[in-house]
N, C-alpha and C. Protein backbone atom coordinates (compact mmCIF):
# COMPACT_ATOMS: atom_id res chain seq x y z
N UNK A 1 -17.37 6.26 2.80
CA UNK A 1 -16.95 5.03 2.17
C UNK A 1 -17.90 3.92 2.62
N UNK A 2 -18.46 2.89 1.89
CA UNK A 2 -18.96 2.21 2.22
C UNK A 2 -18.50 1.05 2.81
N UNK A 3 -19.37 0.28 2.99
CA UNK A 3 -18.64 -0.68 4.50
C UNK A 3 -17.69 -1.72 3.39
N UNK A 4 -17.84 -2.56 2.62
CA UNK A 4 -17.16 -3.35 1.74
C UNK A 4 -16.00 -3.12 1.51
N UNK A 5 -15.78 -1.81 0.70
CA UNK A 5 -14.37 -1.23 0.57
C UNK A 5 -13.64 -0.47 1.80
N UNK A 6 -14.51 -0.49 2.07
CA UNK A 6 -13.77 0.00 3.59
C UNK A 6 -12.71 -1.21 4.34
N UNK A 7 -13.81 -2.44 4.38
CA UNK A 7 -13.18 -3.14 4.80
C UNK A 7 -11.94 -3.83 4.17
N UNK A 8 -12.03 -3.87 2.98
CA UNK A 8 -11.01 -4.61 2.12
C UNK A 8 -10.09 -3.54 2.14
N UNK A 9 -10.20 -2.25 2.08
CA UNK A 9 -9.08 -1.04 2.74
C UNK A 9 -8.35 -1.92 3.82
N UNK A 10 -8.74 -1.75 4.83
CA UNK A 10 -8.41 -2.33 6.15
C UNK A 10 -7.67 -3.26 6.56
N UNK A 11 -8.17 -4.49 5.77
CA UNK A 11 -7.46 -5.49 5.08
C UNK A 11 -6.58 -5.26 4.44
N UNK A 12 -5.98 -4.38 3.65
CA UNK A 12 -4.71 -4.41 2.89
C UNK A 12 -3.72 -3.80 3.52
N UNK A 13 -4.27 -3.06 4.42
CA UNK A 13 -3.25 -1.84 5.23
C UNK A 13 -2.97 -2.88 6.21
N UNK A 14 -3.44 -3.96 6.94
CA UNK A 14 -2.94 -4.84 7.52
C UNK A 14 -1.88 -5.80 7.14
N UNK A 15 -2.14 -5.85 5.72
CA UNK A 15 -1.15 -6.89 4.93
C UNK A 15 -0.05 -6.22 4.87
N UNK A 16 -0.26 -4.39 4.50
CA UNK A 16 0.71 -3.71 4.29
C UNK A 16 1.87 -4.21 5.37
N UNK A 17 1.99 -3.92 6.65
CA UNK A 17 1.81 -3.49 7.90
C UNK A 17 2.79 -5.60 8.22
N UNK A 18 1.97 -6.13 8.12
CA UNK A 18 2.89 -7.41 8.42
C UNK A 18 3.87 -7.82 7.28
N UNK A 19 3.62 -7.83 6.00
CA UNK A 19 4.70 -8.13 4.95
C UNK A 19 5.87 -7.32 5.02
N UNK A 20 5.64 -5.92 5.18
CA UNK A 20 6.71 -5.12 5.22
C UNK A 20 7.26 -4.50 6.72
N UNK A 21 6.90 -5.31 7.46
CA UNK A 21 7.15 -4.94 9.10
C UNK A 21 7.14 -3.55 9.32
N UNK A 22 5.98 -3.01 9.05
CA UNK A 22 5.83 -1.76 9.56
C UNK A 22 4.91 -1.26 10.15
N UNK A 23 4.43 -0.13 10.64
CA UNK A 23 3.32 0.35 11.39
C UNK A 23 2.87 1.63 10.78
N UNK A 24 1.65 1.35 10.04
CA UNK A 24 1.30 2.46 8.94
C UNK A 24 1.50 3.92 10.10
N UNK A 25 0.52 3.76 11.40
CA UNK A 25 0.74 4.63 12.49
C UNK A 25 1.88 5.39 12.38
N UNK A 26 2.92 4.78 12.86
CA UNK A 26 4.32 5.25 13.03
C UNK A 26 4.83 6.08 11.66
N UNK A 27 4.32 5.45 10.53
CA UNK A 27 4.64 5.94 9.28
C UNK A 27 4.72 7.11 9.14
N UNK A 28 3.15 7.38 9.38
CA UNK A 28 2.23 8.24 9.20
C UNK A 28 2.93 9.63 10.30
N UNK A 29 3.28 9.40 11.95
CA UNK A 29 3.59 10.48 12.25
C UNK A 29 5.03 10.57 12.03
N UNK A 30 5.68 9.79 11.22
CA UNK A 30 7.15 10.12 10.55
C UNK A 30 6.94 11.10 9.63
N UNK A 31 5.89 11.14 8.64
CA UNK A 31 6.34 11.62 7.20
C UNK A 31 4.96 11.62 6.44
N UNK A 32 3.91 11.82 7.54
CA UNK A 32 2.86 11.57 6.73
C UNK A 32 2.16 10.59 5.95
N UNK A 33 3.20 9.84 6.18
CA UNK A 33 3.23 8.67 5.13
C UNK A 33 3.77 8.72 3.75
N UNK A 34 4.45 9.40 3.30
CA UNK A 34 5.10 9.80 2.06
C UNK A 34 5.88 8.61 2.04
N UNK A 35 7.05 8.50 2.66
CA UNK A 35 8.02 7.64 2.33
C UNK A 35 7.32 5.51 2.04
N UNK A 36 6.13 5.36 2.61
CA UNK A 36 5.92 4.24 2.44
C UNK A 36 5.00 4.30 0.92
N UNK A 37 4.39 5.53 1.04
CA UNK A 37 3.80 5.30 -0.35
C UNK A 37 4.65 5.63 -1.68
N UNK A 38 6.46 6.18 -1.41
CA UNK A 38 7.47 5.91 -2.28
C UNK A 38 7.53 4.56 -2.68
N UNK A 39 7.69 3.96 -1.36
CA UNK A 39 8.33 2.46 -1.42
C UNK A 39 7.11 1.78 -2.48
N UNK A 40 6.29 1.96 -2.46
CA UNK A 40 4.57 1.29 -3.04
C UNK A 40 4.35 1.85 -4.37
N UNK A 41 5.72 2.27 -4.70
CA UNK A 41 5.52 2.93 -6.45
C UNK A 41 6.08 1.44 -7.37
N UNK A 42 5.31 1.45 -8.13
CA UNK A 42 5.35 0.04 -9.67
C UNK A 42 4.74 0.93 -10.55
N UNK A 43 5.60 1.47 -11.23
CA UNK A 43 5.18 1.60 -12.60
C UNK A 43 4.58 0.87 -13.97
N UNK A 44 3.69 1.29 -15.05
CA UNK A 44 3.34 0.20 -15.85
C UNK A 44 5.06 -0.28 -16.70
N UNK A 45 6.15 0.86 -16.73
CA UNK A 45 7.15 0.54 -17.33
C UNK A 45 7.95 -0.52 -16.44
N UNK A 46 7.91 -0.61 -15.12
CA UNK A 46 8.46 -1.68 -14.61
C UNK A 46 8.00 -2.99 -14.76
N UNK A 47 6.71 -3.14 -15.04
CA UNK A 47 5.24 -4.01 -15.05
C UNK A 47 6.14 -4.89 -16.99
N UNK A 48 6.57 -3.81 -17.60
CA UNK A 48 6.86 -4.09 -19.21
C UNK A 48 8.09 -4.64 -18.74
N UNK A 49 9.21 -4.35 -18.30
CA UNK A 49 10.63 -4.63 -17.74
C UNK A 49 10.62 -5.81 -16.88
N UNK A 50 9.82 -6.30 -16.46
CA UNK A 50 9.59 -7.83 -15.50
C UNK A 50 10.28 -7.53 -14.26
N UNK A 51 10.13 -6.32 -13.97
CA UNK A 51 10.75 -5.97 -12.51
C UNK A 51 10.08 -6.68 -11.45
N UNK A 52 10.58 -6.80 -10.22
CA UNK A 52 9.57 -7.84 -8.95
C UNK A 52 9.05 -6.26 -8.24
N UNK A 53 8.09 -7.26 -7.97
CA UNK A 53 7.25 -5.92 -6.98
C UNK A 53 8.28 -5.34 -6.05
N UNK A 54 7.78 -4.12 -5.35
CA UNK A 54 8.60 -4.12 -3.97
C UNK A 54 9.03 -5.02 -3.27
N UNK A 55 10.02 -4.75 -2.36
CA UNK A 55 10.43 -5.57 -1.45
C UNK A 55 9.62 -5.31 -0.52
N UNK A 56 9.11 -6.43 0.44
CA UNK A 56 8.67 -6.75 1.53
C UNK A 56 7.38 -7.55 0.99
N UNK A 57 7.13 -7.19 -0.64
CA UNK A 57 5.53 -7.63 -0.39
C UNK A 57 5.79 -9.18 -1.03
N UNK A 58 4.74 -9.82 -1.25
CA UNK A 58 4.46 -10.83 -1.16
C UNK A 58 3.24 -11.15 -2.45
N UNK A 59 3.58 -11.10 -3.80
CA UNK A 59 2.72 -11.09 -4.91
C UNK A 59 2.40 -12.44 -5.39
N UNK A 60 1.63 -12.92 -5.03
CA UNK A 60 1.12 -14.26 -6.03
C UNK A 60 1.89 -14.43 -7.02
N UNK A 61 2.00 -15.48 -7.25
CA UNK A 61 2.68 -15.36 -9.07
C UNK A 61 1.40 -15.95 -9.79
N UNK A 62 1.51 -14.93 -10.83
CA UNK A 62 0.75 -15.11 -12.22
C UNK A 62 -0.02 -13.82 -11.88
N UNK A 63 -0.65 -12.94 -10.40
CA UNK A 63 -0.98 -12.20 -10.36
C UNK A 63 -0.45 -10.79 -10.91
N UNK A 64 -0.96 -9.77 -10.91
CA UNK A 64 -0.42 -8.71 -11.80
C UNK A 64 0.13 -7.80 -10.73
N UNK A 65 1.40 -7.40 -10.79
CA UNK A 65 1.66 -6.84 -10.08
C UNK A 65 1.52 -5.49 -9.74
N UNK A 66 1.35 -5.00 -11.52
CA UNK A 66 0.80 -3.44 -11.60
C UNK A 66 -0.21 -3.07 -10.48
N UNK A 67 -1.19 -3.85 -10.40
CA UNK A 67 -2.75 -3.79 -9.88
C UNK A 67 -2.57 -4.24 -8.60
N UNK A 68 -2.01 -5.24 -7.98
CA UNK A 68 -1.94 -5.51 -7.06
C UNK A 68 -1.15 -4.26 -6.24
N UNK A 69 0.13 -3.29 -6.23
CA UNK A 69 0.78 -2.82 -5.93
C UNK A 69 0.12 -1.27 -5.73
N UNK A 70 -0.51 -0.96 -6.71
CA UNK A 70 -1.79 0.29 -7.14
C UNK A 70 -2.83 0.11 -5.42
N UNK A 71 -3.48 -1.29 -5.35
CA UNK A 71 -4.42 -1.47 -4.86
C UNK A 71 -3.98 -1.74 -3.39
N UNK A 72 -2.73 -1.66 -3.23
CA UNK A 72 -2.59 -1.73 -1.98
C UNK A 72 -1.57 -0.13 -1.45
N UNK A 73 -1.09 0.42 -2.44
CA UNK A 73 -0.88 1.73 -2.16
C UNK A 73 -2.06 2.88 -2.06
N UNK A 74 -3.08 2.34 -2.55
CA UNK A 74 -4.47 3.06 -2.38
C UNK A 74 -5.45 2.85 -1.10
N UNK A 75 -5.17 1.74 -0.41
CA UNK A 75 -5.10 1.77 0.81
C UNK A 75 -4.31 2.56 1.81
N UNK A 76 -2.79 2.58 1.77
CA UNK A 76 -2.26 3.12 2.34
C UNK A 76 -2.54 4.59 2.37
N UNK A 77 -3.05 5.01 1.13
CA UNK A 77 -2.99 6.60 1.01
C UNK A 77 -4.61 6.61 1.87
N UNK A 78 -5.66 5.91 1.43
CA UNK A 78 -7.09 6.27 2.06
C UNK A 78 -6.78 6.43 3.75
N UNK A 79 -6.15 5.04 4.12
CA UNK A 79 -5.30 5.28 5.44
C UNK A 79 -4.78 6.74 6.19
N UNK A 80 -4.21 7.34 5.14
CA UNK A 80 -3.24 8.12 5.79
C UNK A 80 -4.28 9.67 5.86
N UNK A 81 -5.23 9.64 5.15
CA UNK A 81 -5.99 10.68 4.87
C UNK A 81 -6.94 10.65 5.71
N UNK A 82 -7.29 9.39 6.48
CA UNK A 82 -8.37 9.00 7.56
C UNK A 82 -7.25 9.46 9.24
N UNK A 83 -6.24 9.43 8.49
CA UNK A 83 -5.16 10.10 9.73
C UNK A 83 -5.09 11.39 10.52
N UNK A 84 -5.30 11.78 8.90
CA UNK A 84 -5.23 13.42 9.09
C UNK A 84 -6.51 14.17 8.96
N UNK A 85 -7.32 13.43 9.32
CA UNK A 85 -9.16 14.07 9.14
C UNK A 85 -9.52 14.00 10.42
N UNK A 86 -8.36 13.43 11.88
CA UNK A 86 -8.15 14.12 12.84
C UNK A 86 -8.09 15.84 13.39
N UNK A 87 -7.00 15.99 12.81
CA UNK A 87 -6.48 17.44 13.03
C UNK A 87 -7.21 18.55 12.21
């Protein structure tokens, strides 16, 4: 990965991590991380339905939530895969 997206990775898994008071770490040796990247599901049909993002996060308004929610669950998952490239 290159350094840019890497970093803006990094950056979101941090945001993850304080908005939703959690510790991707801890997540991660709970469940792999499965259960937080449940919580980080927005569908485009919820996106049509004017549903609010998840709870815990913190979406701009006027921003899109589809994309925003995508782009920070895609962190979490690059996260969790940099976890397990340990073992």
């Amino acid at each position: 990965m290159q350094k840019r997206p890497m970093d803006d990775a990094v950056s979101r898994c941090g945001r993850l991590e304080s908005e939703m008071g959690i510790s991707l770490d801890n997540e991660y040796e709970a469940d792999g991380g499965q259960s937080i990247i449940n919580r980080l599901t927005y569908t485009r049909e919820d996106q049509r339905q004017g549903r609010p993002a998840p709870a815990g996060l913190s979406i701009p308004p006027g921003a899109n939530i589809y994309n925003a929610v995508a782009s920070l669950r895609s962190a979490a998952r690059k996260y969790f895969e940099f976890c397990g490239a340990d073992t």
